[in-house]
Protein backbone atom coordinates (compact mmCIF):
# COMPACT_ATOMS: atom_id res chain seq x y z
CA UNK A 1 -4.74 -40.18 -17.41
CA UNK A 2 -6.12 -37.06 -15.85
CA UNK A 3 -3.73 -34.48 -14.69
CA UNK A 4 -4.19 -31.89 -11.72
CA UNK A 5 -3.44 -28.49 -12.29
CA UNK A 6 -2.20 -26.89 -9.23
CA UNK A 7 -1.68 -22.89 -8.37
CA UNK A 8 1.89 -22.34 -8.89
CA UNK A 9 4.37 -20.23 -6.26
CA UNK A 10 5.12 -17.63 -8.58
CA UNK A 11 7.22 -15.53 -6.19
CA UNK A 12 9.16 -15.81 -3.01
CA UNK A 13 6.59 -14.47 -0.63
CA UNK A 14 3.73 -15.64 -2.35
CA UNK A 15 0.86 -17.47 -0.22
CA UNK A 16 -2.19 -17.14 -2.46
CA UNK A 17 -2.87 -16.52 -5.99
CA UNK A 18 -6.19 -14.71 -7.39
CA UNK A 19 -7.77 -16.13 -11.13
CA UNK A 20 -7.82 -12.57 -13.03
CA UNK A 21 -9.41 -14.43 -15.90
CA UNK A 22 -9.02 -17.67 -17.59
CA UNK A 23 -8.29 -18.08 -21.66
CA UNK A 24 -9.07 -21.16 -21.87
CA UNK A 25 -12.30 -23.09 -21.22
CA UNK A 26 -13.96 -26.27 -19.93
CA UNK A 27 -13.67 -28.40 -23.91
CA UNK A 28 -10.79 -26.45 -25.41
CA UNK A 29 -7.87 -29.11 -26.35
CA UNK A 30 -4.45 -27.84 -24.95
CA UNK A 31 -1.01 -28.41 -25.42
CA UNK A 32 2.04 -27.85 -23.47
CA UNK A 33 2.82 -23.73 -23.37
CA UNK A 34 -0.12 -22.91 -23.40
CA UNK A 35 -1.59 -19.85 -21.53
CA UNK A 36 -3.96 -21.14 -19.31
CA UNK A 37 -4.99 -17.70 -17.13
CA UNK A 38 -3.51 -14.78 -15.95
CA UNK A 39 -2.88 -14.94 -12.58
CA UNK A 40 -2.66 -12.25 -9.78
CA UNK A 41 0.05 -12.22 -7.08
CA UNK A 42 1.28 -10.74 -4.50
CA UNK A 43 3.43 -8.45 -6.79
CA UNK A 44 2.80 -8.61 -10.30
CA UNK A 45 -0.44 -10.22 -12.56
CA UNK A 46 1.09 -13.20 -14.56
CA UNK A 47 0.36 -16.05 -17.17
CA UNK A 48 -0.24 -19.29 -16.04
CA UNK A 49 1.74 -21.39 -18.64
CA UNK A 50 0.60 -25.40 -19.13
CA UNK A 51 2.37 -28.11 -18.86
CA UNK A 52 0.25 -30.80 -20.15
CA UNK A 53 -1.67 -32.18 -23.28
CA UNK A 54 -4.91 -33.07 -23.62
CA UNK A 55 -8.53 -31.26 -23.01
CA UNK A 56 -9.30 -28.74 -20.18
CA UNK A 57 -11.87 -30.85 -17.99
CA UNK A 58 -12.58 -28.88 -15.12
CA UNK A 59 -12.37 -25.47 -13.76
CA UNK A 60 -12.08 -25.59 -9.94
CA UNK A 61 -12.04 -21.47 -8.98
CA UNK A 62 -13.68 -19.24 -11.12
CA UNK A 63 -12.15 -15.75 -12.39
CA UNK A 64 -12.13 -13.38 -9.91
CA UNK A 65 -11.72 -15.81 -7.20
CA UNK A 66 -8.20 -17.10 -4.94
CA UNK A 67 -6.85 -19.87 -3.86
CA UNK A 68 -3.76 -20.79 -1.49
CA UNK A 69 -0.58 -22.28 -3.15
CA UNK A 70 -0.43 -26.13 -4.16
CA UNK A 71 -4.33 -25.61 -4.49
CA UNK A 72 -6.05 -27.43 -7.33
CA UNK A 73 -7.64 -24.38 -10.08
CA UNK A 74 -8.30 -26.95 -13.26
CA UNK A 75 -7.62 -30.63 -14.43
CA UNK A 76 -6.72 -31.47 -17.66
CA UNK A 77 -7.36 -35.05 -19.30
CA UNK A 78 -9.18 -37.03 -22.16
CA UNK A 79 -11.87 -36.17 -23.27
CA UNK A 80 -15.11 -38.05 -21.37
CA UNK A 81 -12.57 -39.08 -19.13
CA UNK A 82 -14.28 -39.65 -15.44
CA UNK A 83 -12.37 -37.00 -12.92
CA UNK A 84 -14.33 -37.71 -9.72
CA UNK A 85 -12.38 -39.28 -7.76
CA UNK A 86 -9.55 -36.34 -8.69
CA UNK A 87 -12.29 -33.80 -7.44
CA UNK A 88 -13.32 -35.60 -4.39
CA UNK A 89 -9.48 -36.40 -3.30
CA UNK A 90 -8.00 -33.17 -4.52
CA UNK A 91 -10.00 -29.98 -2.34
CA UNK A 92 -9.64 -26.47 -4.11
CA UNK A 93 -8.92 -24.97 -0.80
CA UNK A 94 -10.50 -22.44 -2.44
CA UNK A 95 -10.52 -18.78 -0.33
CA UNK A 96 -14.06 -17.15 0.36
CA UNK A 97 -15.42 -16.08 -3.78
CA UNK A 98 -14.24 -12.63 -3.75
CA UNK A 99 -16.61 -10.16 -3.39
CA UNK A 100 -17.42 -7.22 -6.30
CA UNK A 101 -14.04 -4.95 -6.63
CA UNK A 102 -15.90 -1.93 -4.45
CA UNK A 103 -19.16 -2.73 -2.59
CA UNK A 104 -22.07 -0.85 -3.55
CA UNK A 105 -21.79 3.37 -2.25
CA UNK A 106 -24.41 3.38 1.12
CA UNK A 107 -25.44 6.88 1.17
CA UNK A 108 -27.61 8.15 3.91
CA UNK A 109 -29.83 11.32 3.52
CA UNK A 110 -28.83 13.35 6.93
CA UNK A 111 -29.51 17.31 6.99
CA UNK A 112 -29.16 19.67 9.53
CA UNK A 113 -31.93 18.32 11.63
CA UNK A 114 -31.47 16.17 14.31
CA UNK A 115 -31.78 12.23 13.29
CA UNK A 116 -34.41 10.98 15.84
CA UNK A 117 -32.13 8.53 17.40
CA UNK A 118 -33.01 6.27 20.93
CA UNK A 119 -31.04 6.65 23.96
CA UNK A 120 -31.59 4.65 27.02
CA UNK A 121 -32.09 6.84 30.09
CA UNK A 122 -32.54 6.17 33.50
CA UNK A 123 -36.20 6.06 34.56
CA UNK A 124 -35.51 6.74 37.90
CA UNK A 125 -33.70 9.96 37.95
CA UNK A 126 -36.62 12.49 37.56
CA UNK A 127 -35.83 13.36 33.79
CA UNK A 128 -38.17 12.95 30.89
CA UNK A 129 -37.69 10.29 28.33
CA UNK A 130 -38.04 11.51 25.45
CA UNK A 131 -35.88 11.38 21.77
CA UNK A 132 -33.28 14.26 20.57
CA UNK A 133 -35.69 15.28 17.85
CA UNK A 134 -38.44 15.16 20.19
CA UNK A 135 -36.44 17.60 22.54
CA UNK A 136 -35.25 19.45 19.46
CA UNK A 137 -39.06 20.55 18.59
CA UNK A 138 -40.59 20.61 21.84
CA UNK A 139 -37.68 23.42 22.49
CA UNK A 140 -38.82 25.21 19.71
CA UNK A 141 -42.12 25.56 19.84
CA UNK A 142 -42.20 25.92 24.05
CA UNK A 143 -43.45 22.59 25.00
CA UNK A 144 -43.10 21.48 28.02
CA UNK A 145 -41.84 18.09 27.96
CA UNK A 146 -43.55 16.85 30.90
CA UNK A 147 -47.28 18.04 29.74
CA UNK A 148 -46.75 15.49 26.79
CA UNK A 149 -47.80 11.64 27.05
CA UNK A 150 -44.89 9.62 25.15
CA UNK A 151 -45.92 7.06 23.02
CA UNK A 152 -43.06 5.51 22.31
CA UNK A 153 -41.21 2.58 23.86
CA UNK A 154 -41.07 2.71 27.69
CA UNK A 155 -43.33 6.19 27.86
CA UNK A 156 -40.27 7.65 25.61
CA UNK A 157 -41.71 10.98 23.82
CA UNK A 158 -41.20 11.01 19.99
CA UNK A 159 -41.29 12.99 17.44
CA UNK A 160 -44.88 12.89 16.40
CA UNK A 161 -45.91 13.16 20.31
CA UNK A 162 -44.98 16.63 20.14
CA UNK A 163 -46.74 17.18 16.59
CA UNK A 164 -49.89 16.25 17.90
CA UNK A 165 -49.80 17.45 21.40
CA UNK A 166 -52.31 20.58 22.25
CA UNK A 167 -51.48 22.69 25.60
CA UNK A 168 -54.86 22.73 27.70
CA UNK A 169 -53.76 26.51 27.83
CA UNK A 170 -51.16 29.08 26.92
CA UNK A 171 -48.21 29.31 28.95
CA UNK A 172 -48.54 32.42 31.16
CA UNK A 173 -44.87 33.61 31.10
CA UNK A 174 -43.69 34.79 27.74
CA UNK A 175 -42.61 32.86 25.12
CA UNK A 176 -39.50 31.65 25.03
CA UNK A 177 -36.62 33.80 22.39
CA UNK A 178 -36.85 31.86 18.86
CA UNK A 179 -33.36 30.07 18.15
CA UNK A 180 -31.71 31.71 15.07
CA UNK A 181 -33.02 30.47 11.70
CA UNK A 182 -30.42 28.53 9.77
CA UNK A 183 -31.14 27.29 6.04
CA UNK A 184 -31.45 23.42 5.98
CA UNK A 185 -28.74 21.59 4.20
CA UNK A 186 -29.22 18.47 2.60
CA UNK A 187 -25.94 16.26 1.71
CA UNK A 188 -24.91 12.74 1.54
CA UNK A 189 -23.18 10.62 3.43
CA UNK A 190 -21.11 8.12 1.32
CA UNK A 191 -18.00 5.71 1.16
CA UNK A 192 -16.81 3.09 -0.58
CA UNK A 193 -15.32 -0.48 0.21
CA UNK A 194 -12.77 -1.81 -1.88
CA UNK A 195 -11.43 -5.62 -1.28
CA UNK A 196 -7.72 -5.67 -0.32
CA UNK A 197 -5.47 -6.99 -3.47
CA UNK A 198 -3.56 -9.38 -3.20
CA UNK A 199 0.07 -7.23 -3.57
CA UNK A 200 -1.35 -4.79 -0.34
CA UNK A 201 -2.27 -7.69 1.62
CA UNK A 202 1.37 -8.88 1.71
CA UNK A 203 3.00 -5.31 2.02
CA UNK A 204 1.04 -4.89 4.91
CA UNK A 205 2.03 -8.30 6.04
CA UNK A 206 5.42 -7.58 5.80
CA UNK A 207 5.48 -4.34 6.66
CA UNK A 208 4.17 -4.89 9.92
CA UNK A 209 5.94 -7.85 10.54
CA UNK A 210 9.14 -5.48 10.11
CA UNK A 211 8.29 -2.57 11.76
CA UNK A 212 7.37 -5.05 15.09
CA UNK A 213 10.29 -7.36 14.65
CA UNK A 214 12.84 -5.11 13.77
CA UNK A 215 14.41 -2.79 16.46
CA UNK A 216 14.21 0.42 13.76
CA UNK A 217 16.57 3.43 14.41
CA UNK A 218 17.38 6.18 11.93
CA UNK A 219 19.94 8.22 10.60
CA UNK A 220 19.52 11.94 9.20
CA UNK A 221 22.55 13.59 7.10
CA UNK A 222 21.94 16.65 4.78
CA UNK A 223 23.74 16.88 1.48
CA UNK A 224 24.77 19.64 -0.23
CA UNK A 225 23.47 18.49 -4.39
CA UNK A 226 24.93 21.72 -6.19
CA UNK A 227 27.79 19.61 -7.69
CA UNK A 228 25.33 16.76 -8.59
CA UNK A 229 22.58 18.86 -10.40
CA UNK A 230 25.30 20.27 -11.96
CA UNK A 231 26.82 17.23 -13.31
CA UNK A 232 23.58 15.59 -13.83
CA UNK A 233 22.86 18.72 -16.45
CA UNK A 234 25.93 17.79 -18.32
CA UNK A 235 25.51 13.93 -18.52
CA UNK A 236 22.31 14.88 -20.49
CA UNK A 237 24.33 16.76 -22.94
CA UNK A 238 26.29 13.73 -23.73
CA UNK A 239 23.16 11.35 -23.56
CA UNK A 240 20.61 9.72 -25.32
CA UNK A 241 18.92 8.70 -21.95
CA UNK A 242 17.55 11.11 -20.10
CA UNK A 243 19.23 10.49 -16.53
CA UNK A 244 17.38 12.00 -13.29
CA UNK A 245 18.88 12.27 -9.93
CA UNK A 246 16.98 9.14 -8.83
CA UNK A 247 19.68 7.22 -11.00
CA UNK A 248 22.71 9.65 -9.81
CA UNK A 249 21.71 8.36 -6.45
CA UNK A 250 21.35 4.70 -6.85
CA UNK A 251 24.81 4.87 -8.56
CA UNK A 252 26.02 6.33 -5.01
CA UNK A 253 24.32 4.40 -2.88
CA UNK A 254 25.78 1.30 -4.76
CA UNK A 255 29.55 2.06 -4.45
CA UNK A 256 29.11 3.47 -1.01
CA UNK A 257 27.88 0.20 -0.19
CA UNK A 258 30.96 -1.07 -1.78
CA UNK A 259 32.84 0.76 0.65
CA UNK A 260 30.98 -0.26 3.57
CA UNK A 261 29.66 -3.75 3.05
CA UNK A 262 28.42 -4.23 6.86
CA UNK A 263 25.63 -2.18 5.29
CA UNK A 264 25.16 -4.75 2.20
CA UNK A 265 23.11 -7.52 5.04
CA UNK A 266 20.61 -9.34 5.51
CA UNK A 267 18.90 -10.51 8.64
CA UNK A 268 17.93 -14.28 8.09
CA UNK A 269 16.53 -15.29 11.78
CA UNK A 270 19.58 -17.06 13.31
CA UNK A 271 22.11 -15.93 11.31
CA UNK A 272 24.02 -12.72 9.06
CA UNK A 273 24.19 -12.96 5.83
CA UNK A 274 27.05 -9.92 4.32
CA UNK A 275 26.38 -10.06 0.88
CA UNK A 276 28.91 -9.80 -1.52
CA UNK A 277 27.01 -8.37 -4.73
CA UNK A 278 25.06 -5.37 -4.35
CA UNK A 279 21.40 -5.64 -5.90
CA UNK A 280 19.32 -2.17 -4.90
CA UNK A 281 15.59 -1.92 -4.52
CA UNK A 282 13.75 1.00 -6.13
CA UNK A 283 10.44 1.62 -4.21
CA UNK A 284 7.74 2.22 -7.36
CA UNK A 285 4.18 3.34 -6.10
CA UNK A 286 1.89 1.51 -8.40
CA UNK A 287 -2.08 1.61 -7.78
CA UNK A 288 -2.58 -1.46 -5.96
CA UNK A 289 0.60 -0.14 -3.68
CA UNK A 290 4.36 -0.31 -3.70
CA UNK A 291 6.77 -3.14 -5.49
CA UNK A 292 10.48 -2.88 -5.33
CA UNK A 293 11.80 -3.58 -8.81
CA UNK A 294 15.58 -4.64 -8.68
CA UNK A 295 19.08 -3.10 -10.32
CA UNK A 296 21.02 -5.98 -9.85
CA UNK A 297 24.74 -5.46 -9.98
CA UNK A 298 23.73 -1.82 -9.59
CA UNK A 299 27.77 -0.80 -8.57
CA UNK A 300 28.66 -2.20 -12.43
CA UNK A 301 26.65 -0.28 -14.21
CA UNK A 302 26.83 2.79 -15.72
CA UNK A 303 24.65 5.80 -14.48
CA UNK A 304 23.33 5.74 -17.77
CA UNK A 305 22.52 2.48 -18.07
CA UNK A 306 20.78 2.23 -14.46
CA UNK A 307 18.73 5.30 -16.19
CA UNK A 308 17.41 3.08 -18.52
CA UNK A 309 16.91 0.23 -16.53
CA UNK A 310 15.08 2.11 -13.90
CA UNK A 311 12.56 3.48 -16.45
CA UNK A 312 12.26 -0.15 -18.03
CA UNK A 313 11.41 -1.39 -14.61
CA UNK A 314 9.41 1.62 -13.73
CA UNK A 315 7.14 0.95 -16.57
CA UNK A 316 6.78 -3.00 -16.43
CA UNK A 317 5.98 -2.32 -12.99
CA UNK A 318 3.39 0.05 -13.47
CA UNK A 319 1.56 -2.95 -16.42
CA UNK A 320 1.85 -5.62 -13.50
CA UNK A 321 4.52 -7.41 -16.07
CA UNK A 322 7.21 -7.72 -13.61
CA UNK A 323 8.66 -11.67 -13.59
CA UNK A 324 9.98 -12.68 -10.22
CA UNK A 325 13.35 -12.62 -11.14
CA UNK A 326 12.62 -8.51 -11.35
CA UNK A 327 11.63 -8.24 -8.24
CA UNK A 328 14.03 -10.41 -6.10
CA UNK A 329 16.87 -10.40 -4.15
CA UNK A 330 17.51 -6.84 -3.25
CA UNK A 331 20.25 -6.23 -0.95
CA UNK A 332 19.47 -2.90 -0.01
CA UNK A 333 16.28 -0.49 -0.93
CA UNK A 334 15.90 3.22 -1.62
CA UNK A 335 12.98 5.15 -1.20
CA UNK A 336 13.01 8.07 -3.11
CA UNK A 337 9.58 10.81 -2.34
CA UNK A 338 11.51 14.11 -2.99
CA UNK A 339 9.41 14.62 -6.46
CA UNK A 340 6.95 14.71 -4.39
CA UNK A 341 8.44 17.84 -2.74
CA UNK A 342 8.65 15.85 0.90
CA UNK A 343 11.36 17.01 2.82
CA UNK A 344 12.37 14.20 4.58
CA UNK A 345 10.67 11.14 6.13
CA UNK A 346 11.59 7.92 7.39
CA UNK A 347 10.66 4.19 6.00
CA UNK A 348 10.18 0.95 6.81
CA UNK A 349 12.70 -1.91 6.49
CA UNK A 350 12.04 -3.63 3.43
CA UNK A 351 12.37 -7.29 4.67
CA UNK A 352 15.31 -9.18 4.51
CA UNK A 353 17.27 -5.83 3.90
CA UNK A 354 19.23 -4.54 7.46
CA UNK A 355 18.47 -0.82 5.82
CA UNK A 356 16.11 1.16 3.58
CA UNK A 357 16.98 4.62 2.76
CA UNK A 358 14.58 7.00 2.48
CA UNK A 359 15.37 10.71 0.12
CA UNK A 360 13.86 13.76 0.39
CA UNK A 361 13.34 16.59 -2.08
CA UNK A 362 16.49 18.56 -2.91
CA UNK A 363 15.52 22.38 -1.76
CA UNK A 364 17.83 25.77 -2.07
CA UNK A 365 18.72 26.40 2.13
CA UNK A 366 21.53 28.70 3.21
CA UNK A 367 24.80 27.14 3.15
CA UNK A 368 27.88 27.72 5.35
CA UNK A 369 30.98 27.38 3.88
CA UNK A 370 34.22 28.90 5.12
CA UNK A 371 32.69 31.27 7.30
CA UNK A 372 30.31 32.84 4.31
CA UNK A 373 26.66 32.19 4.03
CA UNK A 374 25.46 31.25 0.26
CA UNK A 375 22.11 29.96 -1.34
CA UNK A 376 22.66 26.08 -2.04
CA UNK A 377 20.41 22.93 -3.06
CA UNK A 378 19.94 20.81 0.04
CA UNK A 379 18.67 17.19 0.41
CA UNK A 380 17.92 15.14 3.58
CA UNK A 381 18.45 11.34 3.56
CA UNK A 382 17.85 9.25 6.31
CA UNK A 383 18.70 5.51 6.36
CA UNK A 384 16.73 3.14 8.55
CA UNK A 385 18.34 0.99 10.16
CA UNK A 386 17.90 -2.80 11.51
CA UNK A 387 20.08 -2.45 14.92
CA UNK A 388 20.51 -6.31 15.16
CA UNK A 389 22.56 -6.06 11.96
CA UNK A 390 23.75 -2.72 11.90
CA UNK A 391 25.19 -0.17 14.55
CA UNK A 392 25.27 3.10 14.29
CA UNK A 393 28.62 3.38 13.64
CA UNK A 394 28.27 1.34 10.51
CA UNK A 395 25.49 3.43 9.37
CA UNK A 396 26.70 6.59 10.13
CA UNK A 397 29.94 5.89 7.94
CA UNK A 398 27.90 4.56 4.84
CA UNK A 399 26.40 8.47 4.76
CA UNK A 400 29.51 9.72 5.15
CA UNK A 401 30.51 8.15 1.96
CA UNK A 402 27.25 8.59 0.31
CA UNK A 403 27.56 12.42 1.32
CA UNK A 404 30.95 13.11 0.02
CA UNK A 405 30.05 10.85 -3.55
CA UNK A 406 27.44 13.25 -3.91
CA UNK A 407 29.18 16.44 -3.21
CA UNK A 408 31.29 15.05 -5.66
CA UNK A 409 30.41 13.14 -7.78
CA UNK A 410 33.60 12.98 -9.96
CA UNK A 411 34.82 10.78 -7.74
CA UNK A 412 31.67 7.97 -9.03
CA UNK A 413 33.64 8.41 -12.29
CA UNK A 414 37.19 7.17 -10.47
């Protein structure tokens, strides 16, 4: 008997799923585990694995189209086996058929000239209908507007009007100055449309659902890093894994969480959740946006081995080969732009976290210490806050702790 193929929920906040492409076809024979398409979600692009023997019978969304979750994509069955009453009682719910990647460029050819554009004008006022361009000449060659007949809609003068109007004489008063002459430029106007995928459609979903439904309020604290870029220089002496600050931090944040679990929550609606294990998001930019790969257990771990499981994430993330289990269950995010020499910023709650903290570039600022001024290496965090789950209080003591692991960071070692 014929089987329906539904789209799958491949990840917590998926809704939809787009077909990237299909690898098998309408008459192929199938077996259980096989790969029936890739799949695009929200976060990652993913194989479709089947379930069931038999031929592939129908196709209901082609590639490059979407479809809602629990919506029917293919059947499989025997072969000659009548599926119509499957299609008619089974709707693909199928989304709009996606449109080409980027719409065609629309260019426009526009120079310096005036475009002869209509404008409505009032006919009772005294003034002279006529276009810009119209105007434009008639200035330049000392027309008189009102001498001319308009041909154009409502009496309006146009452009060829003034072309072919003759004076019945020369003006008697002199002619008017000649405007300066400027070489004509000809560009293009152009732009390009490109169809939202599915991964920015939900982080702007989300996003916007956080940054309206939670009360946001941030936190600033500057960190002296001499001590950490020192130690981080001799932990790649003793290492084959080449660790970068990004991992010196995460290993911070992590057991300063530790210390102050109020931070470690999660706002679920009704209720609190204080989570006991400590799971932290990495923002990675990736070209259709921004995922949040996961070090779970991150206050466990080695600085070493978070290295390495940054990069593997990093990388995965990058070829849209992420599994959901990668991606999941963060209980607090970082968001880490200082590479990109930003000095500091602030970010948006990554829902269900209560904070997201966001770390600027690490940049040599005088220094104050017992009474004498020095040249040091100074970085600016700043932790957003949800205030329904955490005070500023709360906040305010998980930098302290963060500040003094990092201005020492021996003490990550006991």
């Amino acid at each position: 008997m014929a089987e329906v193929i539904r789209m799958p929920k491949m990840s917590d906040t998926m809704t939809e799923g787009v077909i990237v492409s299909w690898l098998k076809q309408v008459g192929d024979d199938i077996k259980s585990g096989d790969i029936l398409a890739e799949v695009e979600t929200d976060k990652a692009t993913m194989e479709l694995e089947n379930y069931v023997k038999g031929t592939l019978l129908h196709i209901g969304i082609p590639a490059g189209g979407s479809v809602p979750v629990d919506a029917l994509i293919a059947i499989v069955g025997q072969k000659g086996e009548d599926i119509s009453a499957l299609l008619a009682g089974a709707s693909t719910a199928a989304a709009p058929a996606a449109a080409p990647v980027a719409e065609e460029v629309k260019k426009e050819e526009v120079s310096n000239a005036p475009i002869e554009t209509v404008y409505a004008t009032n006919n009772n006022d005294g003034r002279v209908k006529a276009s810009p361009l119209a105007k434009n000449i008639a200035k330049e060659k000392g027309i008189d507007l009102s001498m001319v007949q308009g041909s154009g809609d409502n009496g309006r003068i146009i452009k060829k009007d003034i072309e072919n109007f003759t004076p019945a004489s020369k003006p008697a008063s002199a002619p008017a100055a000649s405007a300066v002459s400027l070489p004509q430029i000809v560009a293009q106007e152009s732009y390009e449309e490109v169809n939202l995928s599915q991964m920015r459609k939900v982080i702007a979903r989300r996003l916007s659902e956080s940054k309206h439904t939670a009360p946001h309020f941030y936190l600033t604290m500057s960190i002296n890093m001499d001590k950490a870029i020192a130690a981080r220089k001799q932990m790649n002496e003793f290492t084959d894994v080449k660790i970068s600050m990004n991992d010196i931090i995460i290993k911070a944040v992590a057991l300063s969480l530790r210390k102050n679990p109020n931070v470690n929550t999660s706002w679920l609606g009704d209720k609190i959740r204080y989570n006991h294990h400590i799971h932290i998001g990495v923002a990675v930019a990736i070209e259709d946006g921004l995922i949040v790969p996961v070090v779970k257990f991150a206050d466990n771990k080695s600085i070493a081995h978070i290295s390495a499981e940054v990069k593997q994430l990093a990388d995965k993330a990058k070829n849209k080969k992420l599994q959901p289990n990668e991606f999941e269950g963060n209980t607090f995010t970082i968001s880490n732009l200082g590479m990109f020499g930003i000095d500091e910023f602030t970010a948006i709650i990554n829902p269900p976290d209560a904070c997201i903290l966001a770390i600027g570039a690490a940049k040599e600022a005088v220094i104050v210490e017992n009474g004498q001024m020095k040249v040091g290496n100074v970085m600016k965090v700043t932790l957003s806050c949800d205030h329904r789950v955490v005070d500023g209080a709360v906040g305010s003591a998980f930098l302290q702790t963060l500040k003094d692991l990092l201005e020492n960071p021996v003490k990550m070692l006991v």
